[in-house]
N, C-alpha and C. Protein backbone atom coordinates (compact mmCIF):
# COMPACT_ATOMS: atom_id res chain seq x y z
N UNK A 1 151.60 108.59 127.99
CA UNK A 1 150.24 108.26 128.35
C UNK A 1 149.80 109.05 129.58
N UNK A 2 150.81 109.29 130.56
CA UNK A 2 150.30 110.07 131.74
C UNK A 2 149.79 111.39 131.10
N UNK A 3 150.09 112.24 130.48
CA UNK A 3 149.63 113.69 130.13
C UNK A 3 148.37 113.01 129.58
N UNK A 4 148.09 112.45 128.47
CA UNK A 4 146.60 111.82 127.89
C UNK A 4 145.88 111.56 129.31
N UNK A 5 146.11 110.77 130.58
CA UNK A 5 145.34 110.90 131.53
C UNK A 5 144.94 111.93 132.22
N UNK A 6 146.30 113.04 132.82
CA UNK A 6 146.18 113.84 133.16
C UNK A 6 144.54 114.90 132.58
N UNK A 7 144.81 115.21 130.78
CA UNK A 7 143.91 115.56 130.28
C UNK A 7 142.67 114.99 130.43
N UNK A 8 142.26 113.61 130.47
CA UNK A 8 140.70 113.12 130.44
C UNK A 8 140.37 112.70 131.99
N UNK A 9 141.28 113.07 132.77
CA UNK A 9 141.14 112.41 134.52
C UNK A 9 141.22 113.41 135.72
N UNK A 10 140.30 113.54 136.55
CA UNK A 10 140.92 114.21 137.70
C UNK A 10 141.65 113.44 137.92
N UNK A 11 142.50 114.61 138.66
CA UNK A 11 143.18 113.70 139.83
C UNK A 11 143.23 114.04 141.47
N UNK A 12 143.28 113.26 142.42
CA UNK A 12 143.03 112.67 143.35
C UNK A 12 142.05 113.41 144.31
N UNK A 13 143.32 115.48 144.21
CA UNK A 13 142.73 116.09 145.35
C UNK A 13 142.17 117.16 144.41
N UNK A 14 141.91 117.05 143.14
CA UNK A 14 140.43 117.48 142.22
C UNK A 14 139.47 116.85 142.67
N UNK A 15 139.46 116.00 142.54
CA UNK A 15 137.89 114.88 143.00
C UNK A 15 137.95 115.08 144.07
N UNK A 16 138.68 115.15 145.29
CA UNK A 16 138.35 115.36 146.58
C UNK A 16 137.64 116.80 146.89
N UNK A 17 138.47 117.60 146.10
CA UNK A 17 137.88 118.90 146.24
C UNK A 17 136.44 119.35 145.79
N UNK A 18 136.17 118.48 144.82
CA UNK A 18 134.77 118.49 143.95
C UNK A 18 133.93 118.23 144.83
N UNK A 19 134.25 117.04 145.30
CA UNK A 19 133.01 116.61 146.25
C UNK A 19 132.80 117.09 147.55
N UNK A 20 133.87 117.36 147.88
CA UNK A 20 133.81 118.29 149.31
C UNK A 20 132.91 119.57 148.75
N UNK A 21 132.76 120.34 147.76
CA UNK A 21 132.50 121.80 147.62
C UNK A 21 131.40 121.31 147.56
N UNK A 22 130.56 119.82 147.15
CA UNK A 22 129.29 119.41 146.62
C UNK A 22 128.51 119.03 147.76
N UNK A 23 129.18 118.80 149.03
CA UNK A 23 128.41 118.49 150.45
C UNK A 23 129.11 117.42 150.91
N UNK A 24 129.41 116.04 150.02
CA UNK A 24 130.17 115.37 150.77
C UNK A 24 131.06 115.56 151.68
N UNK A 25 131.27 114.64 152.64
CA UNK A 25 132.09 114.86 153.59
C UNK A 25 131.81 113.51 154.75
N UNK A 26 132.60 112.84 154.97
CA UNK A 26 134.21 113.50 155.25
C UNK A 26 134.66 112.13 153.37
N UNK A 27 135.52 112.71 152.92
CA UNK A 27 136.13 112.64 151.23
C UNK A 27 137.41 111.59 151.67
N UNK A 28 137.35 110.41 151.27
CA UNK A 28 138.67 109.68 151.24
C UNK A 28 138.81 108.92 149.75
N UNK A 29 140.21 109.19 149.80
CA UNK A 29 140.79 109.09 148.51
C UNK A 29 142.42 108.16 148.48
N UNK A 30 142.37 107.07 147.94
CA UNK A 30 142.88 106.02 148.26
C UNK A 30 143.42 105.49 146.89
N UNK A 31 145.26 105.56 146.33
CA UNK A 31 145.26 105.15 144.77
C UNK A 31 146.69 103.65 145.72
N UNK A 32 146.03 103.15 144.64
CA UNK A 32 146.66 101.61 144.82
C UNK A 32 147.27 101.54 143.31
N UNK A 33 148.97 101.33 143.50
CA UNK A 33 149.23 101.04 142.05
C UNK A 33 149.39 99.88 141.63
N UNK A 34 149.30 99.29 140.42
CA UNK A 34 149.41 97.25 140.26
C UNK A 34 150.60 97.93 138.31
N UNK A 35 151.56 96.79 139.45
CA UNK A 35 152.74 96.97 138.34
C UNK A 35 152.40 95.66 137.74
N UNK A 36 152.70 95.36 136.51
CA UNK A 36 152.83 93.89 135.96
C UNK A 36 153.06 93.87 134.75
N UNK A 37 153.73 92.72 134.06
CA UNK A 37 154.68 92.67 133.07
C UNK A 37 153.73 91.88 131.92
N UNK A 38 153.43 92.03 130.68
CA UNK A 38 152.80 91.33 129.69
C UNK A 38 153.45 91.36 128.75
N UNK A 39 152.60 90.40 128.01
CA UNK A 39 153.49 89.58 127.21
C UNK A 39 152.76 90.42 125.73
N UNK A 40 154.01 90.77 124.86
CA UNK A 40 153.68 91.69 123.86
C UNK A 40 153.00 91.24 122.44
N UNK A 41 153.07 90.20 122.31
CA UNK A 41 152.12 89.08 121.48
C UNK A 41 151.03 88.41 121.50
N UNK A 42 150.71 88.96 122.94
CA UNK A 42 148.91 88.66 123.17
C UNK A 42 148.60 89.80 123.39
N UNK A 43 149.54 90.89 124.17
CA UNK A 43 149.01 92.31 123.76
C UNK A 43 148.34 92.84 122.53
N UNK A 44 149.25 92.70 121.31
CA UNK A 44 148.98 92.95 120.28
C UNK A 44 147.84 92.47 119.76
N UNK A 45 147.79 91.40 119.99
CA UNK A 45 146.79 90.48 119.73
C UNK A 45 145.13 90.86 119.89
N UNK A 46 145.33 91.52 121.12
CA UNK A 46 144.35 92.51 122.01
C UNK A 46 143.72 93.66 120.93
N UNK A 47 145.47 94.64 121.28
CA UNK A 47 145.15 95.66 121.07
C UNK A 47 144.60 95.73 119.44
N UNK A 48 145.22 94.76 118.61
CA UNK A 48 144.33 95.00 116.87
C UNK A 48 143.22 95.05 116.65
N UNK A 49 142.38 94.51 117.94
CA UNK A 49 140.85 94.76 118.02
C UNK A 49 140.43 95.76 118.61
N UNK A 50 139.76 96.76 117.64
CA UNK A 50 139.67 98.50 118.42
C UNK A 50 138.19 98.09 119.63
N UNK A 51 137.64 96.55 118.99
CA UNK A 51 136.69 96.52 119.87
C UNK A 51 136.90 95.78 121.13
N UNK A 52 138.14 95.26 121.79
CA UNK A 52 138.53 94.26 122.72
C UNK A 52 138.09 95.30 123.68
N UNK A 53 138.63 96.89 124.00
CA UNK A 53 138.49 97.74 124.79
C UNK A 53 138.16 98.89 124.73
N UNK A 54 137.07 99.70 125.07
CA UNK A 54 136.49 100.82 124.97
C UNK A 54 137.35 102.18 124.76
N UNK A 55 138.88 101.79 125.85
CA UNK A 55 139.27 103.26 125.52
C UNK A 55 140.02 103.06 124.24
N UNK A 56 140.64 101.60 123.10
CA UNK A 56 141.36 101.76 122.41
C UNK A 56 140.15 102.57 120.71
N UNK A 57 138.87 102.49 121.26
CA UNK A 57 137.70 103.12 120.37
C UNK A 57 138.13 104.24 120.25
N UNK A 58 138.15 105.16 121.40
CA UNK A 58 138.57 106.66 121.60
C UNK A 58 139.55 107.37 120.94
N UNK A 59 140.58 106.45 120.94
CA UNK A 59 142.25 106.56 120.27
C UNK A 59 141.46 107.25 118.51
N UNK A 60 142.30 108.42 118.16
CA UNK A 60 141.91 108.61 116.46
C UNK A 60 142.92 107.12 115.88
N UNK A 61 142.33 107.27 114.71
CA UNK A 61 143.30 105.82 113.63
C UNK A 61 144.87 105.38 113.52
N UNK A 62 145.11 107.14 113.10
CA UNK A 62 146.11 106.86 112.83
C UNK A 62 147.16 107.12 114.33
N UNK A 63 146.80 107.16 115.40
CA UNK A 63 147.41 106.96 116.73
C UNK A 63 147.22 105.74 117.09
N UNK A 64 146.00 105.04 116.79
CA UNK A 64 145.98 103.41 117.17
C UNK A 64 147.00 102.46 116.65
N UNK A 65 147.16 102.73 115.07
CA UNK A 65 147.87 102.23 114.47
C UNK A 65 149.42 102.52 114.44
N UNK A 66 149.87 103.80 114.68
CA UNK A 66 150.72 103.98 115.24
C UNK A 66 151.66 103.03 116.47
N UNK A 67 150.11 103.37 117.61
CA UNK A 67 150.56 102.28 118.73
C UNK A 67 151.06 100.74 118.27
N UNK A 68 150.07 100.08 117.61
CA UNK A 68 150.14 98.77 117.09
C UNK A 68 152.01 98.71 116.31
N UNK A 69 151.78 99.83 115.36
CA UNK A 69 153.10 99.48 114.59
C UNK A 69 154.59 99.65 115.60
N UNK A 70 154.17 100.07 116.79
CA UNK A 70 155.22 100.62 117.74
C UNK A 70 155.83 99.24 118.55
N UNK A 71 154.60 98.22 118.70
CA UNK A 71 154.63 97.19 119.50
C UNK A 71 155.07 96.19 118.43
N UNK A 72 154.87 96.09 117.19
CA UNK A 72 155.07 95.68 116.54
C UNK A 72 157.03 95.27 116.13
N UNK A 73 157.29 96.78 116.18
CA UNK A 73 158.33 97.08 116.47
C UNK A 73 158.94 96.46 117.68
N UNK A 74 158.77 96.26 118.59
CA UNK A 74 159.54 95.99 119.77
C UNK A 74 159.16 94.88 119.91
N UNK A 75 158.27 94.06 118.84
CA UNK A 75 158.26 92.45 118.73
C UNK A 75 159.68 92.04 118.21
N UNK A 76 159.50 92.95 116.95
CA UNK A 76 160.61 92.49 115.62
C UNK A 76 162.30 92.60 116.30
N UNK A 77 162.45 93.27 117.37
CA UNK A 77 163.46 93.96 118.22
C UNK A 77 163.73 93.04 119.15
N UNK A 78 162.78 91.95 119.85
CA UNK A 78 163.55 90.94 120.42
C UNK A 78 162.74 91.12 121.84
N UNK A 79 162.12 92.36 121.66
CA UNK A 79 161.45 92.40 123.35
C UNK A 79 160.11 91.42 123.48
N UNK A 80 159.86 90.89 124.67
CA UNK A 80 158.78 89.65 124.61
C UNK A 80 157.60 90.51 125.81
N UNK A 81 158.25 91.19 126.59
CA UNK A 81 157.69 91.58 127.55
C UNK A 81 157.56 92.89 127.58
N UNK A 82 156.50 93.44 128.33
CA UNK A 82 156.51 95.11 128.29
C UNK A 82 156.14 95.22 129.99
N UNK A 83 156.11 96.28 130.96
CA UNK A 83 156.04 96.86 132.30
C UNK A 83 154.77 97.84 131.83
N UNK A 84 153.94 96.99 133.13
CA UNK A 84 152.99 98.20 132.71
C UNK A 84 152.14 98.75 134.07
N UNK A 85 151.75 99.80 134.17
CA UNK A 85 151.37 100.41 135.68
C UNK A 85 150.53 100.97 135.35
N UNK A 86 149.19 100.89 136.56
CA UNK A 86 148.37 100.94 136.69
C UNK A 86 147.98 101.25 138.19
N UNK A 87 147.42 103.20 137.82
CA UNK A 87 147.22 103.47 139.29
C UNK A 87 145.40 103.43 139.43
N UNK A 88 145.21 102.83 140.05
CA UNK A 88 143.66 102.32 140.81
C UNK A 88 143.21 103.61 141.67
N UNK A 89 142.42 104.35 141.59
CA UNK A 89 141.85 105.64 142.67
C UNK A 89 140.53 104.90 143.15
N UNK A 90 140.53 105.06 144.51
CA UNK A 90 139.40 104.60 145.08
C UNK A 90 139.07 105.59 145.95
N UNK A 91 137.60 106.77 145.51
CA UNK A 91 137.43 107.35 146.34
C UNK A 91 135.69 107.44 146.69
N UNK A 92 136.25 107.77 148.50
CA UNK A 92 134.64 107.04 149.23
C UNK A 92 134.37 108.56 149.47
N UNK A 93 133.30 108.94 149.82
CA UNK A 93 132.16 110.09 150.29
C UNK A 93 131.33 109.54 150.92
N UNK A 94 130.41 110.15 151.95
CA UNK A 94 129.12 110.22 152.00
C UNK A 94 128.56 111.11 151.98
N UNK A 95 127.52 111.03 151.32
CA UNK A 95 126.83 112.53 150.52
C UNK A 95 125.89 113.39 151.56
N UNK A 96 125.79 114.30 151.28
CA UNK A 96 124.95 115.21 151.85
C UNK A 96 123.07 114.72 152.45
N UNK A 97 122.83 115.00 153.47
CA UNK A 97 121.81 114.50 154.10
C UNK A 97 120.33 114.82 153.27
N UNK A 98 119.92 114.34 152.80
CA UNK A 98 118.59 114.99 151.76
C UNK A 98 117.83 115.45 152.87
N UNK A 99 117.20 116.80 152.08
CA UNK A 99 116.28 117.81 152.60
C UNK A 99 116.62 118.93 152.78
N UNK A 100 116.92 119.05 154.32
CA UNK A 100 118.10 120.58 154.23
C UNK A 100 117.49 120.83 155.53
């Protein structure tokens, strides 16, 4: 999943750099990660609805379903729980002074 982000996400000191070249300034950039463990049977539960969450829309079919049959799998396997991380970017600017 990180390379899939990598591809659709800046990252940290991209966006810093963006906005600095754009006038902002002074650019702070702040990632908070949240680890936490769920439970793979309300996951699923979730994830079978392509409409519960916007990015599982994005996913093509047969990668959604894929996913599903994967979790599915590691139901049938005995696992109850999955680890999951989540890095949070919080970045502040203040923009350039209008006028000039």
């Amino acid at each position: 999943m990180r390379v899939r982000d990598e591809q659709d996400f800046l990252d940290r000191e991209t966006m810093s750099d963006v906005l600095g070249q754009a006038g902002f300034a002074p650019v702070r950039a702040e990632v908070t990660m949240v680890n936490e463990k769920h439970d793979l049977r309300e996951f699923l539960d979730q994830a079978s609805n392509r409409d519960y969450c916007s990015n599982l829309g994005t996913l093509p079919p047969e990668e959604h379903t894929a996913g599903l049959e994967r979790i599915q799998a590691d139901l049938n396997a005995g696992m109850g729980a999955a680890d999951s991380e989540v890095a949070l970017l919080a970045v502040v600017a203040d923009r350039p002074p209008r006028g000039g």
